[in-house]
N, C-alpha and C. Protein backbone atom coordinates (compact mmCIF):
# COMPACT_ATOMS: atom_id res chain seq x y z
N UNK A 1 0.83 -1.19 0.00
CA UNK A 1 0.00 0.00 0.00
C UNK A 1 0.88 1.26 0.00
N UNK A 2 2.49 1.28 0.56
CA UNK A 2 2.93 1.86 0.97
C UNK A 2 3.37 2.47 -0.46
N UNK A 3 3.64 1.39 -1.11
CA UNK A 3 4.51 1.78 -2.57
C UNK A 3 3.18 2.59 -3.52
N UNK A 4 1.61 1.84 -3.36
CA UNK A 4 1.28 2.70 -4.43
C UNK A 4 1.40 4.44 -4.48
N UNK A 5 0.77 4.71 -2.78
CA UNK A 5 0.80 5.86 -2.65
C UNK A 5 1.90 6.73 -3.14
N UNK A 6 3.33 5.81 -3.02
CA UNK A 6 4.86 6.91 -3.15
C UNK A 6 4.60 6.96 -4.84
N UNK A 7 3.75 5.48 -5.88
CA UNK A 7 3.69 5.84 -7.32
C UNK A 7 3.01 6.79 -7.54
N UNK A 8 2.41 7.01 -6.96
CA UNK A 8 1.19 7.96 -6.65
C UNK A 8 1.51 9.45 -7.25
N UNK A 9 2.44 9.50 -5.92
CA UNK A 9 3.38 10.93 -5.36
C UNK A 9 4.10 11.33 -6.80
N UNK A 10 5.00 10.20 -7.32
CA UNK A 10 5.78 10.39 -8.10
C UNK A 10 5.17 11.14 -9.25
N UNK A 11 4.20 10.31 -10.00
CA UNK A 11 3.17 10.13 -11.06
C UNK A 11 2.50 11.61 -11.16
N UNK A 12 1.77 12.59 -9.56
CA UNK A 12 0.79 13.38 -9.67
C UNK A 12 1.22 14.76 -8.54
N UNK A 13 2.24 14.28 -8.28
CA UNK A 13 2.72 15.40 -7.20
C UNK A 13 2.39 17.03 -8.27
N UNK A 14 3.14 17.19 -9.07
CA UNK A 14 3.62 18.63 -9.64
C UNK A 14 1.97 18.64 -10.40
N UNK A 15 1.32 18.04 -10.65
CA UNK A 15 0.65 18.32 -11.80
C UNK A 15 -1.13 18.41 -10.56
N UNK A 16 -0.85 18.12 -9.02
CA UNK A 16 -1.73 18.38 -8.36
C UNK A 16 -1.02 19.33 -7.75
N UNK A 17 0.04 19.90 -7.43
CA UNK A 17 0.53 21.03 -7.01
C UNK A 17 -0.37 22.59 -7.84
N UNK A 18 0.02 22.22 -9.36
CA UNK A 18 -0.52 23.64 -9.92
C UNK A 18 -1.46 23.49 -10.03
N UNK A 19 -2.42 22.54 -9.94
CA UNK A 19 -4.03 22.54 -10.29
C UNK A 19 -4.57 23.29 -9.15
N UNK A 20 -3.91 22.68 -7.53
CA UNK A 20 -4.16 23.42 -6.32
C UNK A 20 -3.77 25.31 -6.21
N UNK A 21 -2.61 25.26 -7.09
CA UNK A 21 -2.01 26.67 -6.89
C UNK A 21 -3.22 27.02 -7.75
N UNK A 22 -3.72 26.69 -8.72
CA UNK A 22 -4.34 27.61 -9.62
C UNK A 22 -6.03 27.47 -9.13
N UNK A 23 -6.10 26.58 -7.82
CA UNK A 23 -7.13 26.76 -6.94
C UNK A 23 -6.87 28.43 -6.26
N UNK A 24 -6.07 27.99 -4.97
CA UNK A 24 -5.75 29.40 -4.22
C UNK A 24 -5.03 30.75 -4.57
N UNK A 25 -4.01 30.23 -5.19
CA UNK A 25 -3.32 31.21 -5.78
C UNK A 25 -2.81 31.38 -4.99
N UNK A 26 -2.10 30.73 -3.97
CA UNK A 26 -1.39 30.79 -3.13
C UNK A 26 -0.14 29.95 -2.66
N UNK A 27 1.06 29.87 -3.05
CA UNK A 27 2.13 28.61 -2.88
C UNK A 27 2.43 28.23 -1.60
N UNK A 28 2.02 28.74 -0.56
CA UNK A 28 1.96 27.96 1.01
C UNK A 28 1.23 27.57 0.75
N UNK A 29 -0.26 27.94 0.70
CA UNK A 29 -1.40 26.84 1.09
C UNK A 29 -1.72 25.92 -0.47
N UNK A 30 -1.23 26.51 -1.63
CA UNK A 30 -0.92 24.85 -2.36
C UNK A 30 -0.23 23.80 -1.84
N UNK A 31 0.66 23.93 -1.20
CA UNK A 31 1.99 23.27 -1.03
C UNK A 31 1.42 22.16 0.46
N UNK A 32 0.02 22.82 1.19
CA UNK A 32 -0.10 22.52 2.71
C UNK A 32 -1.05 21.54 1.74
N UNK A 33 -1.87 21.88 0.80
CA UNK A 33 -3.48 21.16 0.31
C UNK A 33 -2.62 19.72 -0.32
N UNK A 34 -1.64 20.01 -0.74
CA UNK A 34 -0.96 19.16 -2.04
C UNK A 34 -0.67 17.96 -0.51
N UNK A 35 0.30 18.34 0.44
CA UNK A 35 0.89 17.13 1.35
C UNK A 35 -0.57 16.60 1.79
N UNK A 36 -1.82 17.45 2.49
CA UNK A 36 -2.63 17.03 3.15
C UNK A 36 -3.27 15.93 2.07
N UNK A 37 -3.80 16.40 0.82
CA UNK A 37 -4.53 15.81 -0.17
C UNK A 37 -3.81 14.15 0.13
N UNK A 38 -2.28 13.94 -0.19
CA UNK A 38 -1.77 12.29 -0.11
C UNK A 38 -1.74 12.05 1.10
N UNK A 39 -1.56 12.55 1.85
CA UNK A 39 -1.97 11.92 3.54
C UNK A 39 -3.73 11.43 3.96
N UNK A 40 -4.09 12.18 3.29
CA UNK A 40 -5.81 11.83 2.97
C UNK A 40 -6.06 10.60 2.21
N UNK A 41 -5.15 10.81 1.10
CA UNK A 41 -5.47 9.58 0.10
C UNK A 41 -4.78 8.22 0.57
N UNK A 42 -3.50 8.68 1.65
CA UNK A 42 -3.13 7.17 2.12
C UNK A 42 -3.56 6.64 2.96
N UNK A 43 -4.70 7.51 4.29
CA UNK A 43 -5.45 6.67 4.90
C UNK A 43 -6.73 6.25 4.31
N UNK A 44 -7.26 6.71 2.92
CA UNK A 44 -8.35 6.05 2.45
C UNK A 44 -8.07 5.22 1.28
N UNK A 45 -6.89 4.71 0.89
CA UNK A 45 -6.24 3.87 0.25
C UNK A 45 -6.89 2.57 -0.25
N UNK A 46 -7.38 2.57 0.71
CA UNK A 46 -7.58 0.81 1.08
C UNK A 46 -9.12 0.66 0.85
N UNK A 47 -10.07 1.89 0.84
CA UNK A 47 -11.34 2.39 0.90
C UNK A 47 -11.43 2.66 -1.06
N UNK A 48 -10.11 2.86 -1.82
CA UNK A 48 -10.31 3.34 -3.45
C UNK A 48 -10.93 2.11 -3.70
N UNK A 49 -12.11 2.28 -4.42
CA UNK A 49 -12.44 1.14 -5.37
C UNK A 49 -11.79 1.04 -6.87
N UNK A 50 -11.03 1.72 -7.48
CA UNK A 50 -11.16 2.07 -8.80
C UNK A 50 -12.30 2.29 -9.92
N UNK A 51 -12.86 2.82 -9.14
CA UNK A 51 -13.98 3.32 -10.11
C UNK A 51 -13.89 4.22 -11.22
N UNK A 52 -12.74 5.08 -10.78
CA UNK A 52 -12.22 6.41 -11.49
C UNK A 52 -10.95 6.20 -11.69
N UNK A 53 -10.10 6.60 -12.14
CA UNK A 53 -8.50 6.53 -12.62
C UNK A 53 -8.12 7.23 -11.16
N UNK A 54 -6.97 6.76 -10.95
CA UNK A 54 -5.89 7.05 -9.75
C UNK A 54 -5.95 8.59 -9.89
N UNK A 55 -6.00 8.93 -11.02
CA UNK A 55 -5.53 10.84 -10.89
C UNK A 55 -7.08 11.55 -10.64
N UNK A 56 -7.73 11.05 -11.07
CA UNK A 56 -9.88 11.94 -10.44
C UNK A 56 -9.52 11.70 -8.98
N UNK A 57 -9.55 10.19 -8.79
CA UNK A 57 -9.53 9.92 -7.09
C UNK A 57 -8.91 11.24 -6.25
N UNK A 58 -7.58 11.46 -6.60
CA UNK A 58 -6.49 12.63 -6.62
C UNK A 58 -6.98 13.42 -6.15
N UNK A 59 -7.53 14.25 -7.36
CA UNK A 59 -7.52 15.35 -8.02
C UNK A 59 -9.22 16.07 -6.77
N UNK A 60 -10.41 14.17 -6.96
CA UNK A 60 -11.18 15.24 -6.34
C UNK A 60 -10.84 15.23 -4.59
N UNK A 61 -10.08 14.20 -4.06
CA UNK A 61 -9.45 14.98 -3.12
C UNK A 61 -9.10 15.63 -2.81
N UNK A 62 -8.27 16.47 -3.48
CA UNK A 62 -8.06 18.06 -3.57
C UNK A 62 -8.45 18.76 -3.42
N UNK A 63 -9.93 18.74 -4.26
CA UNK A 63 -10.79 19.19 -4.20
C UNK A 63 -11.51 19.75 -3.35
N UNK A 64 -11.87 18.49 -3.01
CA UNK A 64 -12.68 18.46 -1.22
C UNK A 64 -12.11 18.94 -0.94
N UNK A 65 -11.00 18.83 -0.49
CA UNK A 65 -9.96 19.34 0.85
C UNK A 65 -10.04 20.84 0.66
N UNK A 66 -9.57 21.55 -0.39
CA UNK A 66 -9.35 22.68 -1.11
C UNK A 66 -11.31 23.42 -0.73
N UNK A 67 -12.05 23.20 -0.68
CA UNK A 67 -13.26 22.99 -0.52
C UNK A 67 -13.56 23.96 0.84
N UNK A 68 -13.13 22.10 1.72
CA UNK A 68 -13.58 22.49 2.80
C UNK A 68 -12.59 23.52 3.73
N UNK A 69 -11.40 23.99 3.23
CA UNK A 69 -10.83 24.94 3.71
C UNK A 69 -11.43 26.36 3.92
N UNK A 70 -11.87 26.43 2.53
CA UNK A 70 -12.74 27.49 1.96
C UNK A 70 -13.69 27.71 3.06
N UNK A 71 -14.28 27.13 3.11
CA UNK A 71 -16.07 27.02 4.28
C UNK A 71 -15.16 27.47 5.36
N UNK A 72 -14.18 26.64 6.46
CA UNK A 72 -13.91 26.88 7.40
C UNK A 72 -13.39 28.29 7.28
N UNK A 73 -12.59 28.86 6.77
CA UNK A 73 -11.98 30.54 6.58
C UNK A 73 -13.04 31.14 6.50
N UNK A 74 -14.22 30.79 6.61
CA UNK A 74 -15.68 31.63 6.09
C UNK A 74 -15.72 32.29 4.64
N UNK A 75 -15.16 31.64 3.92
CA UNK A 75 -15.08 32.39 2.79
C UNK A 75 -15.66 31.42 1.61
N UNK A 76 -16.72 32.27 0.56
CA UNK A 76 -17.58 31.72 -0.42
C UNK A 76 -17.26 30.91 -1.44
N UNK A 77 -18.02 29.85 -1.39
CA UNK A 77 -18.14 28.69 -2.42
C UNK A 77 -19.58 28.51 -3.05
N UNK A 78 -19.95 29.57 -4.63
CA UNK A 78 -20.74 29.30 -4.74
C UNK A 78 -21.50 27.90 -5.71
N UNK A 79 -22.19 28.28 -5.88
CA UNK A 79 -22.96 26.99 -7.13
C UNK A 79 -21.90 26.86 -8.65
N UNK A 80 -21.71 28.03 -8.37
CA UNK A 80 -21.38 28.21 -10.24
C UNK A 80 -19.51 27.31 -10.03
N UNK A 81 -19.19 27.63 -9.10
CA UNK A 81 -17.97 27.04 -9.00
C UNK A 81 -18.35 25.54 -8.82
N UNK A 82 -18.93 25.05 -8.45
CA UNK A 82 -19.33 23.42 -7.99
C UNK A 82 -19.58 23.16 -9.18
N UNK A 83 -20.54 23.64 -9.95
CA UNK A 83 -20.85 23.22 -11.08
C UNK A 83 -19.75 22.95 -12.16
N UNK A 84 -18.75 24.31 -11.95
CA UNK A 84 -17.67 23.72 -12.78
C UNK A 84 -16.82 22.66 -12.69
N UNK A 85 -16.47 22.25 -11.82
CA UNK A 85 -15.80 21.23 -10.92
C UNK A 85 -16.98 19.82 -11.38
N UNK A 86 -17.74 19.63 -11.12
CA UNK A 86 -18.92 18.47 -11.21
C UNK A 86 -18.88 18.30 -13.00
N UNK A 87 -18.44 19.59 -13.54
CA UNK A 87 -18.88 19.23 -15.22
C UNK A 87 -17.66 19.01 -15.48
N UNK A 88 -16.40 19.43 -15.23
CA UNK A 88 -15.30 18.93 -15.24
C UNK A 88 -15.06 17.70 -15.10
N UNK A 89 -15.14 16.70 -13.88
CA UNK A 89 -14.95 15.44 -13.46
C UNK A 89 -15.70 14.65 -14.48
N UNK A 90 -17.11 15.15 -14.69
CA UNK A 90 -17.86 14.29 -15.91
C UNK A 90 -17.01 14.05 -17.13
N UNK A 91 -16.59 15.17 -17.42
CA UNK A 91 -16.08 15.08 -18.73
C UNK A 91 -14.98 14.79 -19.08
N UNK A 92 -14.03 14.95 -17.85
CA UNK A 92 -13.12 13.76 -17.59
C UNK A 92 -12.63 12.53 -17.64
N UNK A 93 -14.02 12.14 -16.98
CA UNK A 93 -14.08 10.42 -16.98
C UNK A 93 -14.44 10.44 -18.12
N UNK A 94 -14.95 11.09 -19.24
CA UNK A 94 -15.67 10.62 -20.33
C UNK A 94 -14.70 10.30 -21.41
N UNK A 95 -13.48 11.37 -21.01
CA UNK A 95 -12.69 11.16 -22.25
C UNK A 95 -11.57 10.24 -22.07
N UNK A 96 -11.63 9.66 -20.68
CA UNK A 96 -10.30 8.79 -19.81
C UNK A 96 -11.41 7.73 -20.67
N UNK A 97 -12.81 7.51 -20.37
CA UNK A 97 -13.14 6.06 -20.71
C UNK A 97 -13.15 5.87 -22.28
N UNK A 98 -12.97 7.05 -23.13
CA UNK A 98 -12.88 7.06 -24.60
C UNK A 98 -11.26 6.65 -25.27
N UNK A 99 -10.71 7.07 -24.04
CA UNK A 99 -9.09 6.51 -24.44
C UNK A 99 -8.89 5.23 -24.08
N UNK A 100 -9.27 4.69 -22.67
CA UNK A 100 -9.32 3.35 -22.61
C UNK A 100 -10.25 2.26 -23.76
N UNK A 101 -10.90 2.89 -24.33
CA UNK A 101 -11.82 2.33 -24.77
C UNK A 101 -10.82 2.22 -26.59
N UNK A 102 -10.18 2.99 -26.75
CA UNK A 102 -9.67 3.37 -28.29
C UNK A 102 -8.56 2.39 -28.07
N UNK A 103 -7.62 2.47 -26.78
CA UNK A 103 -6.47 1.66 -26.40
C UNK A 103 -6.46 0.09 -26.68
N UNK A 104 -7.67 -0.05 -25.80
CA UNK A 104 -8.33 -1.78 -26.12
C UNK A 104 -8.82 -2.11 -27.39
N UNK A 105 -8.83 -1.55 -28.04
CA UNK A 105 -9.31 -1.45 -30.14
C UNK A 105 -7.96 -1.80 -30.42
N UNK A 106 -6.75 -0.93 -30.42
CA UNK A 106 -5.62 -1.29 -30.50
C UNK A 106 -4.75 -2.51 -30.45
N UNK A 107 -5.32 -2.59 -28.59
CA UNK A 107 -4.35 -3.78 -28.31
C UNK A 107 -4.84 -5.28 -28.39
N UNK A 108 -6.31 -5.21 -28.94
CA UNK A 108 -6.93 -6.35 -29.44
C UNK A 108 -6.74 -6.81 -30.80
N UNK A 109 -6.52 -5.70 -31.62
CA UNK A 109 -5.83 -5.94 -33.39
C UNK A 109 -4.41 -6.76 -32.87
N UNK A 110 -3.66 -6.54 -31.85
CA UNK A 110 -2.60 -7.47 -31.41
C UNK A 110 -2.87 -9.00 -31.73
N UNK A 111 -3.94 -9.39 -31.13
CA UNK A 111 -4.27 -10.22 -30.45
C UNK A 111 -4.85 -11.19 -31.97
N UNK A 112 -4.81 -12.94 -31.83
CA UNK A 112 -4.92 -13.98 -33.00
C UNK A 112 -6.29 -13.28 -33.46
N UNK A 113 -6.66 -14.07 -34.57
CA UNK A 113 -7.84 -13.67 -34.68
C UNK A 113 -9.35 -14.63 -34.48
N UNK A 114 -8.69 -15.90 -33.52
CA UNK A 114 -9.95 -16.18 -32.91
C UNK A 114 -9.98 -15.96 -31.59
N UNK A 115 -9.04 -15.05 -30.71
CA UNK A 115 -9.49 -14.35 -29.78
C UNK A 115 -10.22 -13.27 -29.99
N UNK A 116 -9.56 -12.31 -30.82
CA UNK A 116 -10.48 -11.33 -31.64
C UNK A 116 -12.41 -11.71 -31.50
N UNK A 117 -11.96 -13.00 -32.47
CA UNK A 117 -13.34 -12.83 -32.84
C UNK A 117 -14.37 -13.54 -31.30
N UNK A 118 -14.17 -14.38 -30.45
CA UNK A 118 -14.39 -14.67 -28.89
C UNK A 118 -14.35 -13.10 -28.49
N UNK A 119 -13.72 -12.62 -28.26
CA UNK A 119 -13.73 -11.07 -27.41
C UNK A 119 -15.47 -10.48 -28.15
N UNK A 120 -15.15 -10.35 -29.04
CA UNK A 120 -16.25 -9.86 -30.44
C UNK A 120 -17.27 -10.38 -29.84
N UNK A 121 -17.63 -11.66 -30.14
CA UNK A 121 -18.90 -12.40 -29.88
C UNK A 121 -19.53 -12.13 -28.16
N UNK A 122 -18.24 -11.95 -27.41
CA UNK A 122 -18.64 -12.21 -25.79
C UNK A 122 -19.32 -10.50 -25.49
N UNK A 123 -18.86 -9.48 -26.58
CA UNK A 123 -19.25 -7.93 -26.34
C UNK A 123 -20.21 -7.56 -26.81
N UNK A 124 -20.63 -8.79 -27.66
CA UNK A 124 -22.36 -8.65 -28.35
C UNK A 124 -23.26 -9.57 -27.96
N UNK A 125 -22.88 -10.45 -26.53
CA UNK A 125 -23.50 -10.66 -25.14
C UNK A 125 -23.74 -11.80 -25.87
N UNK A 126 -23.08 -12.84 -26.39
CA UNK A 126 -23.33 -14.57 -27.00
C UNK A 126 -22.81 -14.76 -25.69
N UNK A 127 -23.62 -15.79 -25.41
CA UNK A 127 -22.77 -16.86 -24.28
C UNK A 127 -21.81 -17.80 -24.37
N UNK A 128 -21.23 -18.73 -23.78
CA UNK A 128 -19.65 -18.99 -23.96
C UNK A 128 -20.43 -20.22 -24.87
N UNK A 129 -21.45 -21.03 -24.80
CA UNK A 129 -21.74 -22.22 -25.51
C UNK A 129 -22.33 -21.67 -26.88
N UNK A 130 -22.96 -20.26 -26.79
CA UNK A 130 -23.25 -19.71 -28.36
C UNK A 130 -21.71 -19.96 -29.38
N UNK A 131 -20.90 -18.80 -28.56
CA UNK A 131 -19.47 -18.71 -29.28
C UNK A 131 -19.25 -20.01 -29.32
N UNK A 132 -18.48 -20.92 -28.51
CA UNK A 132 -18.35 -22.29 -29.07
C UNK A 132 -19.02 -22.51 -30.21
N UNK A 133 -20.52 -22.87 -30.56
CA UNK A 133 -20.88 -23.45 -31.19
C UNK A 133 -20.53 -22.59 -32.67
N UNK A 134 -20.29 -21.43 -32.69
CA UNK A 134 -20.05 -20.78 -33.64
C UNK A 134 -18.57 -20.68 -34.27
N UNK A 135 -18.10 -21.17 -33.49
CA UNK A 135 -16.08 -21.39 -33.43
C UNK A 135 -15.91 -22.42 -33.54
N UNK A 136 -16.37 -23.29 -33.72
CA UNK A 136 -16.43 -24.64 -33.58
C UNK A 136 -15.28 -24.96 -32.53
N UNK A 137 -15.17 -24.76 -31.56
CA UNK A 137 -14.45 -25.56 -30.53
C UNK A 137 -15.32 -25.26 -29.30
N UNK A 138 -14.84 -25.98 -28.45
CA UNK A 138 -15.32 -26.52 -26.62
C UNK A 138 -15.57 -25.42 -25.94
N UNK A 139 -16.82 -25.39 -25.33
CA UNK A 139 -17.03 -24.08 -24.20
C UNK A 139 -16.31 -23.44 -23.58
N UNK A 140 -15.63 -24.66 -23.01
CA UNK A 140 -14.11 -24.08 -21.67
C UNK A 140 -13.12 -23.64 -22.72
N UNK A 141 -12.77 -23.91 -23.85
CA UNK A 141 -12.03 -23.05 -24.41
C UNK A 141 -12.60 -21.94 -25.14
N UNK A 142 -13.21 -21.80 -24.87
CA UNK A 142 -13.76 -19.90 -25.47
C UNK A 142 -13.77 -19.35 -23.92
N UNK A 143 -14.05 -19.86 -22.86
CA UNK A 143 -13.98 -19.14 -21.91
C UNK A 143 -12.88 -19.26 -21.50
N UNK A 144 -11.68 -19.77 -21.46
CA UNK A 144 -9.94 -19.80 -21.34
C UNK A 144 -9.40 -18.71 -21.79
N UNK A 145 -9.91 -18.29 -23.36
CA UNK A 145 -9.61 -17.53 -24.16
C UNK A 145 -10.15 -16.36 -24.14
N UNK A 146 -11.33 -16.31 -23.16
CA UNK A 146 -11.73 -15.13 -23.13
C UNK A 146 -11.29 -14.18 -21.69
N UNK A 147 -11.38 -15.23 -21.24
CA UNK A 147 -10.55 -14.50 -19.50
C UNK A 147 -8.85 -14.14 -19.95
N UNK A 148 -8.47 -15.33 -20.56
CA UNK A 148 -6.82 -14.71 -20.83
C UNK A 148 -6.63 -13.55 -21.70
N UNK A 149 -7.44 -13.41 -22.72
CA UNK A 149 -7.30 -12.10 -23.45
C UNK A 149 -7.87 -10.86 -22.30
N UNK A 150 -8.82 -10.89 -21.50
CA UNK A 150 -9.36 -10.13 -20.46
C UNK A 150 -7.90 -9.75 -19.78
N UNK A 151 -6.98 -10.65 -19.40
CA UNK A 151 -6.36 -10.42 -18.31
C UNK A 151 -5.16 -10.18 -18.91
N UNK A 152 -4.87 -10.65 -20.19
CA UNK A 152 -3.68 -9.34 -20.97
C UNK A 152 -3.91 -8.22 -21.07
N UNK A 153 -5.49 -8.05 -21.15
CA UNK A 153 -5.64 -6.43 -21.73
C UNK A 153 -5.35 -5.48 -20.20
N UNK A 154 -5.80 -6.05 -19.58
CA UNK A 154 -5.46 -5.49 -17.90
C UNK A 154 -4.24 -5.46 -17.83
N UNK A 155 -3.29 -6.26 -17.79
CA UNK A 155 -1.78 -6.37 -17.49
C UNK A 155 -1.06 -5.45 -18.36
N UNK A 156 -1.93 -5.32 -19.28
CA UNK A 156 -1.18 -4.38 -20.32
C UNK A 156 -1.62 -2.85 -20.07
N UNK A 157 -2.57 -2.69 -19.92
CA UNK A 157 -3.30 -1.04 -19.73
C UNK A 157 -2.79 -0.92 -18.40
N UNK A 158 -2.34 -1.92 -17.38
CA UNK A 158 -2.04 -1.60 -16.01
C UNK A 158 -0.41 -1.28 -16.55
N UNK A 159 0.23 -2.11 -16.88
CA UNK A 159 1.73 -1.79 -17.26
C UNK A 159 2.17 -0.29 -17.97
N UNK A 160 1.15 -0.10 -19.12
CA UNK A 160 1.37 1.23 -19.45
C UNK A 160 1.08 2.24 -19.23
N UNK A 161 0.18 1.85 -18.12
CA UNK A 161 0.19 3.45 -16.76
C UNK A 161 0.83 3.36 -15.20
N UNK A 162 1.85 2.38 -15.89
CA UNK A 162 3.00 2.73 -14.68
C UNK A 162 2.19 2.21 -13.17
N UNK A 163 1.12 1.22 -13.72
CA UNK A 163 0.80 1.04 -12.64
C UNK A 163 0.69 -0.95 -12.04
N UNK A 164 1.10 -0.54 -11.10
CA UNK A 164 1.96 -2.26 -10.40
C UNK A 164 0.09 -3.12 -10.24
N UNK A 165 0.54 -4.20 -11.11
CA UNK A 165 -1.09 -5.31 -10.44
C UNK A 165 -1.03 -5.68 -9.45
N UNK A 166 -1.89 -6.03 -8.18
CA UNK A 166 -2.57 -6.54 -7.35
C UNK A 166 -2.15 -7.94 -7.19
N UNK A 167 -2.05 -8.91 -8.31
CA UNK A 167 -2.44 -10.01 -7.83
C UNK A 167 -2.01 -10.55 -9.62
């Protein structure tokens, strides 16, 4: 746990530094939001689901934090700012899941072409005995073939974002 957080650090330090500075406009209290933000994120570490990419998780930590500073100083946080922030993160994830999504197009043209076509069949919701019967080979091997191509494409999208697997 110890190591993701320091990949973490490495990976998002400078690039959550100026997002924060260009919160406050201030290089002490960027510099206080930036340490607090990964001390935040390493006791809720264990709480990330990956739902969002390592850098949103980040970023809306920051956020918050950057946030609730605001409130406590008594000083205004209105709608129109939330809103930007909320349409931001949307559109964020939208274009992180459009790159993951273009990446796996890519790294599946890699891949034979009766995994190809198993990946194909399993994303237009055939079941593993449809595909068989349409591949002409054995159930358990379309589902062999479909978890192992699953779990290259992971090992691989995890490898080229510098980021260490689990398991």
């Amino acid at each position: 746990m110890q190591d993701d957080i320091e990949q973490l650090f490495l990976l998002y330090h400078q690039n959550l530094y100026h997002y924060l500075l260009s919160l406050t406009h201030d290089v002490a209290e960027a510099e206080d939001l930036t340490s607090e933000t990964f001390c935040k994120a390493l006791q809720s570490l264990a709480g990330f689901k990956e739902q969002s990419s390592a850098k949103t998780w980040l970023f809306s930590i920051a956020r918050h934090l950057w946030l609730q500073q605001r409130r406590r100083q008594g000083r205004e946080v209105n709608g129109e700012l939330l809103l930007e922030f909320y349409a931001e993160d949307t559109l964020q994830d939208k274009i992180i899941q459009q790159q993951v999504l273009a990446r796996i197009r890519v790294l599946l043209a890699q891949k034979d072409t009766r995994a190809q076509q198993i990946v194909g069949l399993r994303i237009q919701g055939l079941s593993y005995a449809e595909i068989a019967e349409k591949c002409k080979i054995a159930e358990g091997t379309a589902r062999v073939i479909d978890f192992r191509t699953k779990q290259w494409l992971k090992q691989t999208l995890l490898k080229s974002n510098g980021i260490k697997s689990r398991g």
